[in-house]
PDB file of N, CA and C in Angstrom:
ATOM      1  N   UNK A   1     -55.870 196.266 101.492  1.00  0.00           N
ATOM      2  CA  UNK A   1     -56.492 196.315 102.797  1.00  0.00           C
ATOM      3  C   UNK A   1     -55.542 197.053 103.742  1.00  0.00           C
ATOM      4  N   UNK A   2     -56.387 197.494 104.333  1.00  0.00           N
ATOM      5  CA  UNK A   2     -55.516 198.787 105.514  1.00  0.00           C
ATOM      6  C   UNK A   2     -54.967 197.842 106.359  1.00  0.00           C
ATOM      7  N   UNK A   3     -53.443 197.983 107.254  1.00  0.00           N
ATOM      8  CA  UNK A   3     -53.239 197.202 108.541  1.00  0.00           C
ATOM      9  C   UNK A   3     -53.927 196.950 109.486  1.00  0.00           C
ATOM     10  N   UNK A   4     -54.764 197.728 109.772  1.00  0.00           N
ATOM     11  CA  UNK A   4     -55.526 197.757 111.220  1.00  0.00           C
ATOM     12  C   UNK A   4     -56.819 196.831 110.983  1.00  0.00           C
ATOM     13  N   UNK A   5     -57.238 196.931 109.987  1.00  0.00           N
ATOM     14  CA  UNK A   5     -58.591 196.214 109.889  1.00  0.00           C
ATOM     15  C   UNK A   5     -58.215 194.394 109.271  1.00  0.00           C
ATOM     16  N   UNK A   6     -57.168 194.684 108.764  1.00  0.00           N
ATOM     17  CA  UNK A   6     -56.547 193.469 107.820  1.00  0.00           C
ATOM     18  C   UNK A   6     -56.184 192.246 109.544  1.00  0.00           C
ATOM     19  N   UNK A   7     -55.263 193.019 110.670  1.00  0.00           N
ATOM     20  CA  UNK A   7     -54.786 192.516 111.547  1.00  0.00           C
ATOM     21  C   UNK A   7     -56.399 191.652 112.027  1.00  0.00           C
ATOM     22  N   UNK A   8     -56.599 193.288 112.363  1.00  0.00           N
ATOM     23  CA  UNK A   8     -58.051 192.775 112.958  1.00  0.00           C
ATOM     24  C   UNK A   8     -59.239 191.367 112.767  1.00  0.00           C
ATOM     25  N   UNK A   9     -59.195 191.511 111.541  1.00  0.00           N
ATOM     26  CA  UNK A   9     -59.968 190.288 110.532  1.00  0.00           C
ATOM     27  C   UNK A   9     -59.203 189.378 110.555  1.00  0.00           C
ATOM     28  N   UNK A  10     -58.146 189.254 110.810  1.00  0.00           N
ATOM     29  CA  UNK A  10     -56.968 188.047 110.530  1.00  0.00           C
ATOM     30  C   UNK A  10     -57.333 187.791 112.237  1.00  0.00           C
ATOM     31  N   UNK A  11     -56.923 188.406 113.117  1.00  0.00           N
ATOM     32  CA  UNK A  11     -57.262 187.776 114.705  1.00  0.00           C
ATOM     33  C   UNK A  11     -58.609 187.143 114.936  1.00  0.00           C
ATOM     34  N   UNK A  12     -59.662 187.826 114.279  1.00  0.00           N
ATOM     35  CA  UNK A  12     -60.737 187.280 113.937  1.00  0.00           C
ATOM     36  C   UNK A  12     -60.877 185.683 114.350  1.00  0.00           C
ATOM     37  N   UNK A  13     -61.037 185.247 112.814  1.00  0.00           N
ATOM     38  CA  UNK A  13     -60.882 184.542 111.941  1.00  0.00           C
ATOM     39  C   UNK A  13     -60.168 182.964 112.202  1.00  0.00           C
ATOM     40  N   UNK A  14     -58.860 183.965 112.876  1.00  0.00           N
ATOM     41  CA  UNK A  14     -58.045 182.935 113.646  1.00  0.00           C
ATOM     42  C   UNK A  14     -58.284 182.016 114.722  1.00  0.00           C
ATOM     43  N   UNK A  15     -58.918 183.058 115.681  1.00  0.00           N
ATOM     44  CA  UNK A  15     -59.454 182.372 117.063  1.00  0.00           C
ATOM     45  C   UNK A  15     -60.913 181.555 116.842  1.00  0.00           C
ATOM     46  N   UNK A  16     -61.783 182.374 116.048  1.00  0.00           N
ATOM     47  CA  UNK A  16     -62.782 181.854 115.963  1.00  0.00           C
ATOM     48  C   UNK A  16     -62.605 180.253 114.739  1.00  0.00           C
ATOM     49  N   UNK A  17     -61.458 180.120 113.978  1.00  0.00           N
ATOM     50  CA  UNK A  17     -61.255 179.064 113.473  1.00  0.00           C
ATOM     51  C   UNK A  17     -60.335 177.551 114.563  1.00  0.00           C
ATOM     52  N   UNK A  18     -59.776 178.548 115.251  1.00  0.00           N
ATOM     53  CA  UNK A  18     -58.970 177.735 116.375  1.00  0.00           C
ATOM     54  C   UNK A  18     -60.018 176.641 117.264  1.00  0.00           C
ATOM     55  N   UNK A  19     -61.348 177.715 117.679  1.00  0.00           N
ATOM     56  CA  UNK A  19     -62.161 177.515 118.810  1.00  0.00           C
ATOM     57  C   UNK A  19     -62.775 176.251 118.197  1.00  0.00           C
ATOM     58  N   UNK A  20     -63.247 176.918 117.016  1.00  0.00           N
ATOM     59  CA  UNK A  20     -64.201 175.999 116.240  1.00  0.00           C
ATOM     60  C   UNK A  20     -63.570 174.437 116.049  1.00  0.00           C
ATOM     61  N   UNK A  21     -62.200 174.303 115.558  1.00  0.00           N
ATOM     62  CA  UNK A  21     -61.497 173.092 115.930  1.00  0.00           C
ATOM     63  C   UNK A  21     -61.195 172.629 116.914  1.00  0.00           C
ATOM     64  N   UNK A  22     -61.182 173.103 118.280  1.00  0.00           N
ATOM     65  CA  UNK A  22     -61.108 172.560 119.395  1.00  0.00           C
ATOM     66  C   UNK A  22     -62.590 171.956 120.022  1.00  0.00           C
ATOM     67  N   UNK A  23     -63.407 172.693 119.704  1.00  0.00           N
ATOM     68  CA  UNK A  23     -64.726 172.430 120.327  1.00  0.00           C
ATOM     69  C   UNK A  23     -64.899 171.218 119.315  1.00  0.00           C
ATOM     70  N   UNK A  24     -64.934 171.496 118.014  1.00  0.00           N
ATOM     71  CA  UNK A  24     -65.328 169.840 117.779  1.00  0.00           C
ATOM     72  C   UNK A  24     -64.634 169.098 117.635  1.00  0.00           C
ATOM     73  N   UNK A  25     -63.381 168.840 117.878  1.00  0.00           N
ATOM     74  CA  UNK A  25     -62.430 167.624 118.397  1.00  0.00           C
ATOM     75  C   UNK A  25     -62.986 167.202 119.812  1.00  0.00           C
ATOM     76  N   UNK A  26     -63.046 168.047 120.741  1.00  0.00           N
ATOM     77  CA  UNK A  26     -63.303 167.493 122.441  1.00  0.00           C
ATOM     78  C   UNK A  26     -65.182 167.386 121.679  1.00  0.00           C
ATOM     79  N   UNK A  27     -65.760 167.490 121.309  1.00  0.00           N
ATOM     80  CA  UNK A  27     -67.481 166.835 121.257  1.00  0.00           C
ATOM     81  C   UNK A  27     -67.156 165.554 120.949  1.00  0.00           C
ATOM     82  N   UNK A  28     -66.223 165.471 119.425  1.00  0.00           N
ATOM     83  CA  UNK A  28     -66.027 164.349 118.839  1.00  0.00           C
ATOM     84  C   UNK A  28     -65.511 163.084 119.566  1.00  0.00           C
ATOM     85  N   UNK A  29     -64.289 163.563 120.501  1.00  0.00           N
ATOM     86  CA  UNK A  29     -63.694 162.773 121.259  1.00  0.00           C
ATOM     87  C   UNK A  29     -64.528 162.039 122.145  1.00  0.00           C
ATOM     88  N   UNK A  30     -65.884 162.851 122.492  1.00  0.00           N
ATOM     89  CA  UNK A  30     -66.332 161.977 123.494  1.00  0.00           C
ATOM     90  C   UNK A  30     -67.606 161.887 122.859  1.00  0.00           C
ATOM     91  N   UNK A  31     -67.751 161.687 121.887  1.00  0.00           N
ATOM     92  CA  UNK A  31     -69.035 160.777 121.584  1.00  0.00           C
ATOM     93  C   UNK A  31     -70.572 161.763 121.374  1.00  0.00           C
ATOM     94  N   UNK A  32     -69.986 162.645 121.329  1.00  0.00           N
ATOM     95  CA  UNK A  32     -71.308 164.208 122.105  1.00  0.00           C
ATOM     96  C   UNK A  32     -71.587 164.312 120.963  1.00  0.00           C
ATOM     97  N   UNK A  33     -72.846 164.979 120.765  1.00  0.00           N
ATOM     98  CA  UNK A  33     -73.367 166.048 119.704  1.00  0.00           C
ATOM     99  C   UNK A  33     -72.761 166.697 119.196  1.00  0.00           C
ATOM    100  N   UNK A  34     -71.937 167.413 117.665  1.00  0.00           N
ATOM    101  CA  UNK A  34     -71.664 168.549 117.443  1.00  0.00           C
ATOM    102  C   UNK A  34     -72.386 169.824 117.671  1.00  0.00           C
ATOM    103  N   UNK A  35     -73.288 169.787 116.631  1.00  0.00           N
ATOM    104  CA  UNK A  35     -74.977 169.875 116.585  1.00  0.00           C
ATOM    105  C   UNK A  35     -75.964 169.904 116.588  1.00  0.00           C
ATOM    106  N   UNK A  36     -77.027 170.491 117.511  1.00  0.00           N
ATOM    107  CA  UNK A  36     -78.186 169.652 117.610  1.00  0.00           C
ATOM    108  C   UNK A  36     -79.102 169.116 116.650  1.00  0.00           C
ATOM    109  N   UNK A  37     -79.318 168.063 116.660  1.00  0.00           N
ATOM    110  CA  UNK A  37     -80.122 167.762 116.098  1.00  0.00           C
ATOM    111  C   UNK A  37     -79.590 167.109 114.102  1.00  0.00           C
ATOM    112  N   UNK A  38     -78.629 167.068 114.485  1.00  0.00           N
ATOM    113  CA  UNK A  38     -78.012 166.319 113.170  1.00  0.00           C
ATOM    114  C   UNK A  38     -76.599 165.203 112.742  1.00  0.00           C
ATOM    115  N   UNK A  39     -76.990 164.284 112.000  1.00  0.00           N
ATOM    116  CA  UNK A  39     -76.135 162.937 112.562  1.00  0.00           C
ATOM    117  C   UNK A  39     -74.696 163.981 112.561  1.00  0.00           C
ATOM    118  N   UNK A  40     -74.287 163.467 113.539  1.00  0.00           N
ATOM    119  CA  UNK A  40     -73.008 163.201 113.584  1.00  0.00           C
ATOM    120  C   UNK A  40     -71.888 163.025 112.193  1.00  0.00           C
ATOM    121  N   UNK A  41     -72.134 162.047 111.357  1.00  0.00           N
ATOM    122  CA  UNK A  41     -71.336 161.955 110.446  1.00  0.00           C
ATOM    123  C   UNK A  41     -71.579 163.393 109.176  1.00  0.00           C
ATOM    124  N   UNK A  42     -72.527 164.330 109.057  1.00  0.00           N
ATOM    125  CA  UNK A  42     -72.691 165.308 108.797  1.00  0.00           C
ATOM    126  C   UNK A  42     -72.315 166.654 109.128  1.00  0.00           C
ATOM    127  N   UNK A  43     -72.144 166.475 110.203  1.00  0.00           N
ATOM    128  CA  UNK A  43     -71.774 167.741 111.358  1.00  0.00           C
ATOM    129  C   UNK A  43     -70.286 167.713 111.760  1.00  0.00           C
ATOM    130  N   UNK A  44     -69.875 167.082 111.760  1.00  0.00           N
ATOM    131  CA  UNK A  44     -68.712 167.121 111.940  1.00  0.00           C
ATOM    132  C   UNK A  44     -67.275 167.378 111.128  1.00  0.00           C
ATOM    133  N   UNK A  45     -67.728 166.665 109.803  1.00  0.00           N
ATOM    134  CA  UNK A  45     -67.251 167.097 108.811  1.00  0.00           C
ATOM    135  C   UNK A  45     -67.299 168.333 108.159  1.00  0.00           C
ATOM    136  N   UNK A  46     -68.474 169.100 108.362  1.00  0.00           N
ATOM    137  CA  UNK A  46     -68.785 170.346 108.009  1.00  0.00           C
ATOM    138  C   UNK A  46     -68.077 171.498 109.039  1.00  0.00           C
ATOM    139  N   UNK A  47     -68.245 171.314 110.529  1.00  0.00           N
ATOM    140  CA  UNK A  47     -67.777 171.671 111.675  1.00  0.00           C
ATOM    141  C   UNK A  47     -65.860 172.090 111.023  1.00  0.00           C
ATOM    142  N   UNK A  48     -65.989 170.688 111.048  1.00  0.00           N
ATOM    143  CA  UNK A  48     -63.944 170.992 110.349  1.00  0.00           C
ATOM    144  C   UNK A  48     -64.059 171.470 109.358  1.00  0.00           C
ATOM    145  N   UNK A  49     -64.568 171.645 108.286  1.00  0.00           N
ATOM    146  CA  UNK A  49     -64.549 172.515 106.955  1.00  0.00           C
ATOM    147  C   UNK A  49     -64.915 173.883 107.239  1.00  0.00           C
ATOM    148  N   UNK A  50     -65.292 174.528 108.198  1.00  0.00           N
ATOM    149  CA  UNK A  50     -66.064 175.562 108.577  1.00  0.00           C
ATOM    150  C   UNK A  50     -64.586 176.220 109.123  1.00  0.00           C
ATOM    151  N   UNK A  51     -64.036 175.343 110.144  1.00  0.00           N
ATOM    152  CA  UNK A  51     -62.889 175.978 110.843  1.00  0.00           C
ATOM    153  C   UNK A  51     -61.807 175.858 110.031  1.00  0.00           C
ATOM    154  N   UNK A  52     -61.531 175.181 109.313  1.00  0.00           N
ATOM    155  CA  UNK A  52     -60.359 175.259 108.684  1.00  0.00           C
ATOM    156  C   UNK A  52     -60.394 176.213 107.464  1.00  0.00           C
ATOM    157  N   UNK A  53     -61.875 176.191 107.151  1.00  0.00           N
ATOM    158  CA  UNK A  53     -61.552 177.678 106.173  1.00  0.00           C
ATOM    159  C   UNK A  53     -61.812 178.825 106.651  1.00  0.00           C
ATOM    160  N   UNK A  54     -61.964 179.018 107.924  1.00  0.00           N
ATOM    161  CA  UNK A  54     -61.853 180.359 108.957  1.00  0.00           C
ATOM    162  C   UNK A  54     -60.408 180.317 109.062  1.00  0.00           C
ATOM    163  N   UNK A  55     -59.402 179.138 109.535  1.00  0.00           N
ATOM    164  CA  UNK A  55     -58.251 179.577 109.645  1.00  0.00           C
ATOM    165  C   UNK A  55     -57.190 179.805 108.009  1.00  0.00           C
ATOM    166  N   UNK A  56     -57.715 179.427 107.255  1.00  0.00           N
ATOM    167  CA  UNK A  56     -57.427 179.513 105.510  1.00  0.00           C
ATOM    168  C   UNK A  56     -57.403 181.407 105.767  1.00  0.00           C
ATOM    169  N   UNK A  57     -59.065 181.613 106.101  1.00  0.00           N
ATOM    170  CA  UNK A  57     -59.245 183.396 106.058  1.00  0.00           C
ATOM    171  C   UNK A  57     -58.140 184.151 106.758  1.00  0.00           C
ATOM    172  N   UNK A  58     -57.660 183.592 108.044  1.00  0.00           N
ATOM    173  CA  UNK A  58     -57.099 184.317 108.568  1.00  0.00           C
ATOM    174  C   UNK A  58     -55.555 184.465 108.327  1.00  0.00           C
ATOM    175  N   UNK A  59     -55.246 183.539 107.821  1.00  0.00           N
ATOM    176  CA  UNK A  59     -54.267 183.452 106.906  1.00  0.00           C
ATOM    177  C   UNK A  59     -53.488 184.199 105.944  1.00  0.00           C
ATOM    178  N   UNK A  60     -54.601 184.307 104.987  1.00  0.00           N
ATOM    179  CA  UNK A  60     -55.209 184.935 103.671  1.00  0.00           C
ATOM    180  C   UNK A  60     -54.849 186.727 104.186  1.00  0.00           C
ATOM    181  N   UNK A  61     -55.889 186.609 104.813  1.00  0.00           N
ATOM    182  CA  UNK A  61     -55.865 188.304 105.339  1.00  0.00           C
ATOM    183  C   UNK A  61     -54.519 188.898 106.302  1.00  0.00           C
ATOM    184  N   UNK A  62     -53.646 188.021 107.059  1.00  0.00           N
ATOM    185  CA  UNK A  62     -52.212 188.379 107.248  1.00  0.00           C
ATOM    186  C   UNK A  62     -51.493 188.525 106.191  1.00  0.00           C
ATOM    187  N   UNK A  63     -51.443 187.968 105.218  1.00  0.00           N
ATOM    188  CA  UNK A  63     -50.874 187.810 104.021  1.00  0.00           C
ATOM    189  C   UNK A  63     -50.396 188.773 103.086  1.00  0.00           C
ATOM    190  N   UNK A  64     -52.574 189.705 103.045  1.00  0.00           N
ATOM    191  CA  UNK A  64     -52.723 190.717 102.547  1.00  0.00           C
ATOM    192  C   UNK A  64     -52.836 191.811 103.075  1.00  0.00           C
ATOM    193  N   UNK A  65     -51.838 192.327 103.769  1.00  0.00           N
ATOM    194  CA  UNK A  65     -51.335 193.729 104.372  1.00  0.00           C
ATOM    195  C   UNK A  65     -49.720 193.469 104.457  1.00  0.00           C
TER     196      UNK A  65
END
């Protein structure tokens, strides 16, 4: 992978895995919806599996350049 696109995808990846863990820690924290329209004990767990393997990607792709 080229630097520029590798960086790129890695900043990505990163923020949008960052966001994704912050937003559903503060829903979680207060009792809120992740999701509309789906329990809670479903969504949330998925929510963190979602972001943490966005930040796995971004990882991954610093790695590889």
């Amino acid at each position: 992978m080229e630097r520029g696109p590798a960086v790129f995808a890695a900043g990505v990846f990163l923020l949008f895995g960052t966001a994704l863990l912050v937003w559903t820690g503060a829903r979680a924290g207060r009792r809120a919806p992740v999701a509309e329209g789906v329990r809670p004990a479903v969504a949330v767990p998925l929510a963190l599996l979602a972001g943490a393997g966005s930040l796995a990607l971004g990882v991954w792709c610093l790695q590889r350049f």
